[in-house]
N, C-alpha and C. Protein backbone atom coordinates (compact mmCIF):
# COMPACT_ATOMS: atom_id res chain seq x y z
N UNK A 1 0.87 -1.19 0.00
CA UNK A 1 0.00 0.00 0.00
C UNK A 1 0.89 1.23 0.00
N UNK A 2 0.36 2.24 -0.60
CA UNK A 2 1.42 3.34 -1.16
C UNK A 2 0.93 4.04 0.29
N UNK A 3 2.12 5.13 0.41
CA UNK A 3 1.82 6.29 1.25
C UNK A 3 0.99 7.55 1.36
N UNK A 4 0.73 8.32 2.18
CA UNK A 4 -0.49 9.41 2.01
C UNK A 4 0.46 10.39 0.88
N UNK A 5 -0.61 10.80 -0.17
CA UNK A 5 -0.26 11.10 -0.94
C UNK A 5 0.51 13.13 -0.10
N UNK A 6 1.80 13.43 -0.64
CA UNK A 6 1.97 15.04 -0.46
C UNK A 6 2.01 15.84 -1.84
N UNK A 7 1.48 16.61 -1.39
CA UNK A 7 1.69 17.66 -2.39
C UNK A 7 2.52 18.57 -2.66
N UNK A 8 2.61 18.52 -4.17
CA UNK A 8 3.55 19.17 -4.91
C UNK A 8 3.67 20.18 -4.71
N UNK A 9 4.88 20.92 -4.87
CA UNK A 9 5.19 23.11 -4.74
C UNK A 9 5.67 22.96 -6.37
N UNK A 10 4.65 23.45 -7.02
CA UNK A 10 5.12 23.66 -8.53
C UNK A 10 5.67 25.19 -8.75
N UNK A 11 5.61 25.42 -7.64
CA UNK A 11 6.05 27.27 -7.62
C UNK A 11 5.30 28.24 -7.83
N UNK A 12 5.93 29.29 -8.63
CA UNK A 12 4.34 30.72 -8.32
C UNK A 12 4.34 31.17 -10.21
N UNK A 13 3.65 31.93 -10.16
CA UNK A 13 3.18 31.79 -11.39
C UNK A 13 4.45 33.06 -11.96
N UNK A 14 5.71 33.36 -11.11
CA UNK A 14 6.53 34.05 -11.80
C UNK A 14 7.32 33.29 -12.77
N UNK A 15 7.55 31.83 -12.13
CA UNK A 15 8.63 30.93 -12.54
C UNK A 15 9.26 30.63 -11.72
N UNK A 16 9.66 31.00 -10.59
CA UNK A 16 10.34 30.94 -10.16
C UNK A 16 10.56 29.41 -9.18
N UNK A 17 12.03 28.88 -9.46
CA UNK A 17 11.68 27.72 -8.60
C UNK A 17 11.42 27.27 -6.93
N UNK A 18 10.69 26.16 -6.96
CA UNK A 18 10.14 26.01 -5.51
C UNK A 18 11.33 26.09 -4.73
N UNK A 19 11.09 26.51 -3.18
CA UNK A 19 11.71 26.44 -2.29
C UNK A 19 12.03 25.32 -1.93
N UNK A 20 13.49 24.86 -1.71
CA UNK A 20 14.45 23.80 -0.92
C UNK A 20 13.65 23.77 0.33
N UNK A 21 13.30 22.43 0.53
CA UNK A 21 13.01 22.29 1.55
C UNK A 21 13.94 21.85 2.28
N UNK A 22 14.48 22.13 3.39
CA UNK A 22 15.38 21.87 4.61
C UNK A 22 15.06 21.51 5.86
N UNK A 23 16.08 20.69 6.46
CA UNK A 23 15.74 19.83 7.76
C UNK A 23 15.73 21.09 8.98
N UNK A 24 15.05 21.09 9.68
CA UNK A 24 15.15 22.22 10.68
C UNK A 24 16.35 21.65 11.49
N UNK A 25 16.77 22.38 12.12
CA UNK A 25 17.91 22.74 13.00
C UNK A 25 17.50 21.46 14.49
N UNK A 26 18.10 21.00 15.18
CA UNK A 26 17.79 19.67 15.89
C UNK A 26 18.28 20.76 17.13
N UNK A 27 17.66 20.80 18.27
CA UNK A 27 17.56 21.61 19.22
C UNK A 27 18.22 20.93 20.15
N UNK A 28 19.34 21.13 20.69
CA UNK A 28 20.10 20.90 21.71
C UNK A 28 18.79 19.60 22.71
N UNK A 29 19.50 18.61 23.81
CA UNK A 29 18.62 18.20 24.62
C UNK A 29 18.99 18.52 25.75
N UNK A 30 18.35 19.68 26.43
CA UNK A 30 18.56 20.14 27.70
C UNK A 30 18.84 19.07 28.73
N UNK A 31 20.15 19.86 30.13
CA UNK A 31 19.97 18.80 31.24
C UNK A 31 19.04 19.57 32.24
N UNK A 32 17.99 18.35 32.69
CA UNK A 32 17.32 18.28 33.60
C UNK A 32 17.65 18.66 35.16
N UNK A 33 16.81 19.15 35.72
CA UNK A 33 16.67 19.39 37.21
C UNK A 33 16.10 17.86 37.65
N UNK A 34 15.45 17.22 37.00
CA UNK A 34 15.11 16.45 38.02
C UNK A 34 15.88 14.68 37.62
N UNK A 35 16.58 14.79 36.76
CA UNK A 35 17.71 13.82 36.69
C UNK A 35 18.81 14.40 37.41
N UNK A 36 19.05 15.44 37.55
CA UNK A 36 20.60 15.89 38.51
C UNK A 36 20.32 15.19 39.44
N UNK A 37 19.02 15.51 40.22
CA UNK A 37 18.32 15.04 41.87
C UNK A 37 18.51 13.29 41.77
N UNK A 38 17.62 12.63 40.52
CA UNK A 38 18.25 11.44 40.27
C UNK A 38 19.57 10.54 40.72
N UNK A 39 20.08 11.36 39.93
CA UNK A 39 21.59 10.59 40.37
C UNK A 39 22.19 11.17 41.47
N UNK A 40 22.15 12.24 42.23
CA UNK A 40 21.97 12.47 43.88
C UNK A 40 22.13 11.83 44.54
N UNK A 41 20.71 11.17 44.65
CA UNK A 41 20.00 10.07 45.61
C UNK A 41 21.04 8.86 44.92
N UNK A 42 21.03 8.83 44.16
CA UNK A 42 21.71 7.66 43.47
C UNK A 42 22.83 7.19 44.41
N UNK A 43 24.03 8.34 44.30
CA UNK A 43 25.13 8.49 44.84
C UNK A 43 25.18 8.74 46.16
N UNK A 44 24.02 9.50 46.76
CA UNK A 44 24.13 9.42 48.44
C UNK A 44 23.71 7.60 48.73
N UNK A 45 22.87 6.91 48.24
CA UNK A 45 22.74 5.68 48.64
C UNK A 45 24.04 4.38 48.23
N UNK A 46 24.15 5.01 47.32
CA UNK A 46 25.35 3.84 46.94
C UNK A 46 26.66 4.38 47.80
N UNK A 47 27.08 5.32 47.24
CA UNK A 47 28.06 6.29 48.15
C UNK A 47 28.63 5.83 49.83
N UNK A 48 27.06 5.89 50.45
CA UNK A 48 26.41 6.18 51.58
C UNK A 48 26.80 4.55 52.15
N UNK A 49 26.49 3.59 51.40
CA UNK A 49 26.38 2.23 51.51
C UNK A 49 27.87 1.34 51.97
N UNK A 50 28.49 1.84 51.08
CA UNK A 50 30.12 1.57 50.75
C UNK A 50 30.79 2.26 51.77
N UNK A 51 30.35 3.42 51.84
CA UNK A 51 31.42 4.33 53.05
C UNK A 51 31.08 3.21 54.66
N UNK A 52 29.61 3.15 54.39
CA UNK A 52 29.19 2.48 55.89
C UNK A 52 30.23 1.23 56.10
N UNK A 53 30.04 0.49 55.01
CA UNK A 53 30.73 -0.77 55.14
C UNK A 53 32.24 -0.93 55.50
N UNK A 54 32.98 0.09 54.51
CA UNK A 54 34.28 0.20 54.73
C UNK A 54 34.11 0.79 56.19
N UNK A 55 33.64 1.25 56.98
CA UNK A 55 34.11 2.11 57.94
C UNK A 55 33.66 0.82 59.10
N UNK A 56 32.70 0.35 59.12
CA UNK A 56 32.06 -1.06 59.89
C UNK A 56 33.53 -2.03 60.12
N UNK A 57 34.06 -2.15 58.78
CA UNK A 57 34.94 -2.51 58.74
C UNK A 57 36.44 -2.37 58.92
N UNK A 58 37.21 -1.08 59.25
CA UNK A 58 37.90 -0.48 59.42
C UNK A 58 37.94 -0.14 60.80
N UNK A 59 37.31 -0.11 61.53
CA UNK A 59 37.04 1.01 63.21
C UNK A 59 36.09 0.07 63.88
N UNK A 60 35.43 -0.93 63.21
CA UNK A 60 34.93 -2.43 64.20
C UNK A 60 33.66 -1.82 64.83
N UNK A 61 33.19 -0.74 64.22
CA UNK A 61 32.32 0.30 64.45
C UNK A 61 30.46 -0.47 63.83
N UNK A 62 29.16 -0.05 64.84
CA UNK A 62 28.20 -0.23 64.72
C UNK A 62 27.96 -2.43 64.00
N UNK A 63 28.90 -2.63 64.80
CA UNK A 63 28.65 -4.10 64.31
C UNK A 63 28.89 -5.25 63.27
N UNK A 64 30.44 -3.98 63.52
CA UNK A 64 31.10 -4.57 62.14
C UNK A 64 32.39 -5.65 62.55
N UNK A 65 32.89 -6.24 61.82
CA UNK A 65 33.24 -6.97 62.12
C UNK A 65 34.45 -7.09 61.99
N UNK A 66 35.02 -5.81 61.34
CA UNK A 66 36.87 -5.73 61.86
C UNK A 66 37.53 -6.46 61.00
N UNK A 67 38.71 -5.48 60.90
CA UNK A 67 39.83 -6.07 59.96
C UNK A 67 40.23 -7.73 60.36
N UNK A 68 40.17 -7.74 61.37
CA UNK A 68 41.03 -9.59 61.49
C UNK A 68 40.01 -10.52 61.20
N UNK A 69 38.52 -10.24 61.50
CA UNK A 69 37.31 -10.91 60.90
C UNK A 69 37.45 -10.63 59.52
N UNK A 70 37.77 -9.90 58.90
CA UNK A 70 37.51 -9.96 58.04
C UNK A 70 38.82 -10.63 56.76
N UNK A 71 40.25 -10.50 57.05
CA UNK A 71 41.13 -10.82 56.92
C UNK A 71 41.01 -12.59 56.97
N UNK A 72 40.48 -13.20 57.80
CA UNK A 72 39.78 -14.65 57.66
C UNK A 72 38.64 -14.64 57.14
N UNK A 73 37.78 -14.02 56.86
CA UNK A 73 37.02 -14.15 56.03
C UNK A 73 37.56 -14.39 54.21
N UNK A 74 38.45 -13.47 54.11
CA UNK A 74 39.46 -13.42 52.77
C UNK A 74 39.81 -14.71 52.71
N UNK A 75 40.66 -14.89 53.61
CA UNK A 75 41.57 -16.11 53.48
C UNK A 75 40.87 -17.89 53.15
N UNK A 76 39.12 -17.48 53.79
CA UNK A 76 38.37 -18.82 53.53
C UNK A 76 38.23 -18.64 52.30
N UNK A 77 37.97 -17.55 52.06
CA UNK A 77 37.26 -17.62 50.15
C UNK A 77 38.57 -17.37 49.09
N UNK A 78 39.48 -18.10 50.03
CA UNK A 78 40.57 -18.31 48.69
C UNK A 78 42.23 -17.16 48.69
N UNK A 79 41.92 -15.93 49.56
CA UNK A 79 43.09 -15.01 49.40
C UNK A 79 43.77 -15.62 50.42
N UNK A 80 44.23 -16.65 50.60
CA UNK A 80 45.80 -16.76 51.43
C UNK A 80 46.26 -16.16 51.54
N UNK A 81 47.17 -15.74 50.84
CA UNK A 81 48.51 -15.17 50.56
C UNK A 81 48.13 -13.88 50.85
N UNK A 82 47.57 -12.69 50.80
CA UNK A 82 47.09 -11.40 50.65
C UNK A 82 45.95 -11.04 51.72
N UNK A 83 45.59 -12.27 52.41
CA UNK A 83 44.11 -11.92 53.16
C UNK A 83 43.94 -10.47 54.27
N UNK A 84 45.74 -10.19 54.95
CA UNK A 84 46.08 -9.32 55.40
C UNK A 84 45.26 -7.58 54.63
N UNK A 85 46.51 -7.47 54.04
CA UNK A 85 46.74 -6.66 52.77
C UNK A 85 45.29 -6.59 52.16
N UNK A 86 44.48 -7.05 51.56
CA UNK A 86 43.75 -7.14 51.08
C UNK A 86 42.37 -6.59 52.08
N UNK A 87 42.24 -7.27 53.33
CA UNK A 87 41.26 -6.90 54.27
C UNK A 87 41.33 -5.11 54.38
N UNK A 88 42.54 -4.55 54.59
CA UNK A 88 42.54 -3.35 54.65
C UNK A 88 42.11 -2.64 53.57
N UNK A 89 43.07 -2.83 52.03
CA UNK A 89 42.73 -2.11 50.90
C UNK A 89 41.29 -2.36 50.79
N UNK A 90 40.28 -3.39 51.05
CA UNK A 90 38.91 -3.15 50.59
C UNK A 90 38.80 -2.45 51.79
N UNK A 91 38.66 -2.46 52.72
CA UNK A 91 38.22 -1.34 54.02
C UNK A 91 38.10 0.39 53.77
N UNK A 92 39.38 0.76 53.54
CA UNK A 92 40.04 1.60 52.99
C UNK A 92 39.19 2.24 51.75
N UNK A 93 39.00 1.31 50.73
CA UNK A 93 38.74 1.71 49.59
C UNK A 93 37.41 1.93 49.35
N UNK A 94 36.56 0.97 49.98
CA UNK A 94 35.39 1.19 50.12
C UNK A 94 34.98 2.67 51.30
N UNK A 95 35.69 3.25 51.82
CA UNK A 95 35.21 4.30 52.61
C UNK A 95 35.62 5.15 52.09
N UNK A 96 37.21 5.43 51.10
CA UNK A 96 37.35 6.75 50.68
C UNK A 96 36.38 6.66 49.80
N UNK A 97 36.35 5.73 48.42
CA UNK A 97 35.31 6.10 47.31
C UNK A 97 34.03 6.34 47.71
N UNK A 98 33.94 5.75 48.52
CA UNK A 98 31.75 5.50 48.70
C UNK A 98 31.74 7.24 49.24
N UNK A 99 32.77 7.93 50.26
CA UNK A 99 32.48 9.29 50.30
C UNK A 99 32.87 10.27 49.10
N UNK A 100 33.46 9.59 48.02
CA UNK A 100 33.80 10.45 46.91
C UNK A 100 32.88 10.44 46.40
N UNK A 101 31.81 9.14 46.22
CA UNK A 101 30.55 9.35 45.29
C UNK A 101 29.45 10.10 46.13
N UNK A 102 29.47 9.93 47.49
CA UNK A 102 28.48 11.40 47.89
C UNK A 102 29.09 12.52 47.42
N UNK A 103 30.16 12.73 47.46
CA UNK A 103 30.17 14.45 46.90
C UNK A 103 30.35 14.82 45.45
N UNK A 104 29.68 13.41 44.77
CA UNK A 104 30.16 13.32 43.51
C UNK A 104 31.69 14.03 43.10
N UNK A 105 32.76 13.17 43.79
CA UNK A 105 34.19 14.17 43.18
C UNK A 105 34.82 12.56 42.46
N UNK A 106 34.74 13.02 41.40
CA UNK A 106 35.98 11.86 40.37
C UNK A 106 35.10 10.67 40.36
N UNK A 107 33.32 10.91 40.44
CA UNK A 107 32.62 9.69 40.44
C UNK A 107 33.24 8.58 39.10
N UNK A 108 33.51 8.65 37.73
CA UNK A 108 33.58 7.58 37.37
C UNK A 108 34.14 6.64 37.81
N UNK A 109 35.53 7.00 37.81
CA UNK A 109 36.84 6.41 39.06
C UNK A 109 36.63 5.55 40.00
N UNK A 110 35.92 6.83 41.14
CA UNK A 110 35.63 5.85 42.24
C UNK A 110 34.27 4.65 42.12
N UNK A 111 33.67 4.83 41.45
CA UNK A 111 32.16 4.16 41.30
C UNK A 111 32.99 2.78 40.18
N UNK A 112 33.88 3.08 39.33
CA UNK A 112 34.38 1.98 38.72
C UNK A 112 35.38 0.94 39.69
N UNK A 113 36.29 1.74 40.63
CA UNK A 113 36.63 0.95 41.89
C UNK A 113 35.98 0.20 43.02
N UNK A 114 34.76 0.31 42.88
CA UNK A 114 33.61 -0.11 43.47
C UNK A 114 32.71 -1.40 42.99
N UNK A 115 32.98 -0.65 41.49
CA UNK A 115 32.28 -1.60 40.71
C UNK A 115 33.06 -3.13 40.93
N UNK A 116 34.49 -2.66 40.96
CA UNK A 116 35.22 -4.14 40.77
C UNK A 116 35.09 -4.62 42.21
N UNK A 117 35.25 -4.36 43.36
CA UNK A 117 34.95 -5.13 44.79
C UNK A 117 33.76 -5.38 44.89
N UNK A 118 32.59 -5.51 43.84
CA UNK A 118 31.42 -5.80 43.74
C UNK A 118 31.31 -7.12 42.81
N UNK A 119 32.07 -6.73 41.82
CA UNK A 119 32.40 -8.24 40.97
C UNK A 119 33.14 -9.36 41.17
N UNK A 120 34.32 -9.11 42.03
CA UNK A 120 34.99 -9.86 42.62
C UNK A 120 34.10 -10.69 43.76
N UNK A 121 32.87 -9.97 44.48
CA UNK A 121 32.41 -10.65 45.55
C UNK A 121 31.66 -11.82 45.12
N UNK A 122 30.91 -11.33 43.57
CA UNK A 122 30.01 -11.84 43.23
C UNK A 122 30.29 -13.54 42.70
N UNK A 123 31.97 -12.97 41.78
CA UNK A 123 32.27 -14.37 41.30
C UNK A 123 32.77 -15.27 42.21
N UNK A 124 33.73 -14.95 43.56
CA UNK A 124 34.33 -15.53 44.41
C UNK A 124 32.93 -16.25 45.43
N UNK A 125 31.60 -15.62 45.45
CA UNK A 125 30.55 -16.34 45.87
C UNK A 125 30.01 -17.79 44.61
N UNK A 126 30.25 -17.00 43.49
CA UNK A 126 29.45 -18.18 42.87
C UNK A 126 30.29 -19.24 42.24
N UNK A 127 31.40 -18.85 42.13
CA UNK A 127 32.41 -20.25 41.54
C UNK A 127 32.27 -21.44 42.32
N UNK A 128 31.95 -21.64 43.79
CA UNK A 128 32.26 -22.96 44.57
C UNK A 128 31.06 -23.60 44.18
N UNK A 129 30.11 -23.28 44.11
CA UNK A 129 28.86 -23.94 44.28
C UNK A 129 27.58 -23.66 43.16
N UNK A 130 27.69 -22.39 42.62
CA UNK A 130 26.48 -21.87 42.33
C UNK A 130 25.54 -22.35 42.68
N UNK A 131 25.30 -22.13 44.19
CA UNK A 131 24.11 -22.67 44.97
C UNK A 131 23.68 -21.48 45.75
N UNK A 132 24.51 -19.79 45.82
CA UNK A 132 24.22 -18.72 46.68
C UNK A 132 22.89 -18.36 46.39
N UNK A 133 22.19 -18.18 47.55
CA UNK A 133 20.48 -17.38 47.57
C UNK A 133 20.69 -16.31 46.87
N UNK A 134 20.02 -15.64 45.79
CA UNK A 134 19.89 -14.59 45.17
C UNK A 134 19.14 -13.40 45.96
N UNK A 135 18.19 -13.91 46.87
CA UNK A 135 17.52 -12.59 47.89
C UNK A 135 17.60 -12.72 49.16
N UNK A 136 17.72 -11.87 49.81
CA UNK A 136 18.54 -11.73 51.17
C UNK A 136 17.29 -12.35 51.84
N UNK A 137 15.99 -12.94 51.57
CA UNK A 137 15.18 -13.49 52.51
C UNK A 137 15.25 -15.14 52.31
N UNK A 138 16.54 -15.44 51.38
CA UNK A 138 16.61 -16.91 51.43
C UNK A 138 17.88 -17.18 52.04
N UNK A 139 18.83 -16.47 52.48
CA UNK A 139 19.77 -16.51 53.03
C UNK A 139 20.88 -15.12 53.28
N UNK A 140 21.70 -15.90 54.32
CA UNK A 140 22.41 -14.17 54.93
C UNK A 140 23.17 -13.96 53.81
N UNK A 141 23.98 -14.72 53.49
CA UNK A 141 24.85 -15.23 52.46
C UNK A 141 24.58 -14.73 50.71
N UNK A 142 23.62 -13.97 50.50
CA UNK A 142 22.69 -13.79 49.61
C UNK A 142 23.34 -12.54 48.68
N UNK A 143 23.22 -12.72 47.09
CA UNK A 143 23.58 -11.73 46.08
C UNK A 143 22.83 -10.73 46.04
N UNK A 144 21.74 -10.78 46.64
CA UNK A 144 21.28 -9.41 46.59
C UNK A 144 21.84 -8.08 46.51
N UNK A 145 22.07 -7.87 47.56
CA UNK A 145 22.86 -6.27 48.36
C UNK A 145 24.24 -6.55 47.22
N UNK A 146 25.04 -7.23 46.99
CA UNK A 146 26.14 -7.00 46.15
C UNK A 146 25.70 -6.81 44.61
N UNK A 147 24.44 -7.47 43.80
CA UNK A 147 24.08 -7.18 42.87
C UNK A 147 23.33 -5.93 42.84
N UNK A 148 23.06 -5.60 43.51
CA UNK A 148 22.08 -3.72 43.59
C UNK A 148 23.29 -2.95 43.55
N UNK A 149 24.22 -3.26 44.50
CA UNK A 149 25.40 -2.17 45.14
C UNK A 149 25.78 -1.93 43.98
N UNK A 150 26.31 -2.92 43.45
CA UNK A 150 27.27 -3.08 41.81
C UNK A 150 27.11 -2.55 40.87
N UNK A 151 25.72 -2.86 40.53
CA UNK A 151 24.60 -2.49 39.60
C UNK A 151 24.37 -0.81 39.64
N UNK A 152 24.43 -0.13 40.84
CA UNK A 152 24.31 1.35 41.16
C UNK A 152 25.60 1.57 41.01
N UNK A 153 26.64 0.87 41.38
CA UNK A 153 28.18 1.73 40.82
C UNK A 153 28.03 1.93 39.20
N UNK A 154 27.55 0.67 38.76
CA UNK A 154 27.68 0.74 36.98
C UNK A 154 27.07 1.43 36.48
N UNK A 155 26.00 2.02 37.07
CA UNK A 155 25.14 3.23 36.51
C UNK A 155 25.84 4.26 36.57
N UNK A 156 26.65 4.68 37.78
CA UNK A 156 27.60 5.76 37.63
C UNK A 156 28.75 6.07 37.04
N UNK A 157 28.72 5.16 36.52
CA UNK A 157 30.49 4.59 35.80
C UNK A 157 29.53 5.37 34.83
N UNK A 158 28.28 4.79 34.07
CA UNK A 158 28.10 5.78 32.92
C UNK A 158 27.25 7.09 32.33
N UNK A 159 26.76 7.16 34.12
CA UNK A 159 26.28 8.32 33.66
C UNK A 159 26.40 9.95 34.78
N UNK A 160 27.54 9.31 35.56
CA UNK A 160 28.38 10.41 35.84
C UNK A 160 27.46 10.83 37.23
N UNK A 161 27.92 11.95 37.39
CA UNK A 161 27.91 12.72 39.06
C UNK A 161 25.92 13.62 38.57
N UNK A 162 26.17 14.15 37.60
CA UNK A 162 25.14 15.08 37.53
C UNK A 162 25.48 16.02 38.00
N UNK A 163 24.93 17.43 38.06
CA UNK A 163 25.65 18.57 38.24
C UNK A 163 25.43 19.29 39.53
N UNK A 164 24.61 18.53 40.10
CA UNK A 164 25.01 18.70 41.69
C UNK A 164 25.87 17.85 42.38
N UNK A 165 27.08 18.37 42.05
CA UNK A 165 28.24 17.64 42.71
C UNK A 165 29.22 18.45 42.39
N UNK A 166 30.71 18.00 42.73
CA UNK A 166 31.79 18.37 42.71
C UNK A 166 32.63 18.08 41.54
N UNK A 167 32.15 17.19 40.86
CA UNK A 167 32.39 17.04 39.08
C UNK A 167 32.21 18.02 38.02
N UNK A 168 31.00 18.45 38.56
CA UNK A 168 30.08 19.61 37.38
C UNK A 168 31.33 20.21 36.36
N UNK A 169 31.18 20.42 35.36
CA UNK A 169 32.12 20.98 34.36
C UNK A 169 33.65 20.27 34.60
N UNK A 170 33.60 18.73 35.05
CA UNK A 170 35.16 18.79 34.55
C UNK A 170 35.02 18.08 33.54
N UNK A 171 36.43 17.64 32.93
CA UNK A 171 36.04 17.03 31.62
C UNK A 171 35.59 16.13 31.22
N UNK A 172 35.86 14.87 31.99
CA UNK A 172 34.99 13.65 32.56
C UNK A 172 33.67 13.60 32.73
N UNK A 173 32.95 14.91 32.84
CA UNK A 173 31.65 15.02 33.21
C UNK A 173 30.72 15.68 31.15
N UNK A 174 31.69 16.04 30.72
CA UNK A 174 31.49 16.91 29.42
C UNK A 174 31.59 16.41 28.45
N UNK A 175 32.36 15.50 28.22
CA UNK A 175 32.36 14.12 27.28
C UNK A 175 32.73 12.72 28.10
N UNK A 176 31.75 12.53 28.49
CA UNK A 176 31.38 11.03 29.54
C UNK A 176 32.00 10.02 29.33
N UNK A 177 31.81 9.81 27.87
CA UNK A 177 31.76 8.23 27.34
C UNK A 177 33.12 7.62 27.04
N UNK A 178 33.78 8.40 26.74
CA UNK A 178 35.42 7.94 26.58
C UNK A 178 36.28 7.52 27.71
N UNK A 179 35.45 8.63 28.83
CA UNK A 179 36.01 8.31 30.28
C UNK A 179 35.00 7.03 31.05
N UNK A 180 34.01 6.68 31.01
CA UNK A 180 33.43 5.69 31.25
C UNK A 180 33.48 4.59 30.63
N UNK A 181 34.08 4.25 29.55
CA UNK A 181 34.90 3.24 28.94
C UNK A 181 36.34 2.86 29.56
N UNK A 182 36.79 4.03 30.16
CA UNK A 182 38.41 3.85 30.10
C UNK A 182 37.97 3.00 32.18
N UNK A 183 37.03 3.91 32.73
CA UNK A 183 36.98 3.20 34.46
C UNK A 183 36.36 1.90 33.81
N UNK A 184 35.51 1.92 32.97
CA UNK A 184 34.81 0.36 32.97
C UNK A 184 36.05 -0.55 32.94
N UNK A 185 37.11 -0.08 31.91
CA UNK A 185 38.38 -1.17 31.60
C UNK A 185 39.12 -1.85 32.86
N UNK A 186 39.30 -0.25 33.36
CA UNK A 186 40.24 -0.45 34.44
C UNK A 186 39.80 -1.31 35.58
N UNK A 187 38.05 -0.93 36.09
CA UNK A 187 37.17 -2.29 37.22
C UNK A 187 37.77 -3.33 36.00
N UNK A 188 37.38 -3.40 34.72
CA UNK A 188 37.37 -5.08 34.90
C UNK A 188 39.10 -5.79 35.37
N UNK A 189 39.85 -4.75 35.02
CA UNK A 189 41.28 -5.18 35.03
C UNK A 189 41.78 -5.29 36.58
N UNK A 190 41.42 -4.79 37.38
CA UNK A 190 41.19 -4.82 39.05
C UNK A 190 40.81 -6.35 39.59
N UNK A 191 39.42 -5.83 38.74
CA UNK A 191 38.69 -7.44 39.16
C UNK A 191 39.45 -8.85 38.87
N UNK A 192 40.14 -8.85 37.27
CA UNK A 192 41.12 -10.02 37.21
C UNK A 192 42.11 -9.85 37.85
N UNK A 193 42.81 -8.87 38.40
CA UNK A 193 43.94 -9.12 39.10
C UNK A 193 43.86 -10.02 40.30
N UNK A 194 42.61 -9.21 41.25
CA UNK A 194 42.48 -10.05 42.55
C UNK A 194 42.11 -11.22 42.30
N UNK A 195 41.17 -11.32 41.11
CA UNK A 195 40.93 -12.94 41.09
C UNK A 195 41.90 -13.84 40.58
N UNK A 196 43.18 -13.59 39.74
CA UNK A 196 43.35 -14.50 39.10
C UNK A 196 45.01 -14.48 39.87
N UNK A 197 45.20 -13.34 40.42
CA UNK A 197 46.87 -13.10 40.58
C UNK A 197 46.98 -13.25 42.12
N UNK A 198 45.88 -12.38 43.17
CA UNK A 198 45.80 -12.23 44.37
C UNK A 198 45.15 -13.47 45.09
N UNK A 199 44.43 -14.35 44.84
CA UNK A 199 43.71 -15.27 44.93
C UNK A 199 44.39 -16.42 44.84
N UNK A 200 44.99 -16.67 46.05
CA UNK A 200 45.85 -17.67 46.32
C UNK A 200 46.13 -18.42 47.25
């Protein structure tokens, strides 16, 4: 079936030929007020989440369970060699970044450093068994909270701080995508290190 028929511009009765029709001009796509607020909340919860943990973990604080708990905890799921070393740098790392992504400062970075102690948890849970509860109401032990956590770093890996933050106009924030390719590389290259080099 043919299309609705348009009509012809045969021009005006000077001669003169019809007007070129041209594509109008494509209007910039404004940023939003209420996606800035978006990714906000985004970053105070994920941010917010990570800082708690590292710090639970670091200062043995609100019921946490401390570097030497946690240092055997490493060492059951495989880091021998590093369980020390390792207990701290995630402690550590998880409290400076998780407060870098509240103030949105150098979010791809830190949200891609995040991203990888999120992937690392995930595979070092599911390689023994793939038998881990997927929701925290089938077990403590459960992917939940590490698949959300993760999942909210990776959103920030690509779509940045928003401009209520401490990013606003840097360059990272102005052409996104080159720099959210380059943290995506670097989590995954993190993530194989500990798993394949540290993991011993």
């Amino acid at each position: 079936m043919s299309g609705p028929t348009q009509q012809y511009d045969w021009g005006n009765i000077s001669g003169d030929e019809p007007a070129e029709k041209t594509r109008p001009e494509r209007m910039p796509v404004p940023a939003h007020l209420s996606s800035d607020i978006g990714l906000l909340v985004l970053r105070l919860v994920v941010g917010a989440s990570f800082a708690a943990a590292g710090a639970r973990t670091l200062f043995g604080v609100a019921g946490g369970i401390g570097l030497d708990a946690s240092a055997t905890a490493l060492a059951d799921a495989g880091f021998t060699s590093f369980a020390g070393p390792l207990a701290w740098v995630l402690a550590v790392g998880q409290l400076v970044l998780g407060v870098l992504l509240v103030l949105g400062l150098l979010t791809p970075f830190a949200a891609a450093g995040l991203l990888a102690s999120k992937v690392v948890a995930v595979v070092v849970a599911l390689v023994p068994a793939l038998s881990v509860p997927l929701f925290a109401s089938d077990g403590v032990s459960s992917l939940e909270l590490d698949l959300l956590l993760g999942a909210g770093a990776a959103a920030l890996v690509f779509a940045g701080a928003g401009r209520i933050a401490l990013d606003a106009g840097r360059t990272y924030q102005r052409r996104p995508l080159p720099w959210s390719v380059l943290s995506l590389l670097v989590a995954v290259a993190v993530a194989l290190l500990v798993l394949f080099v540290l993991r011993r």
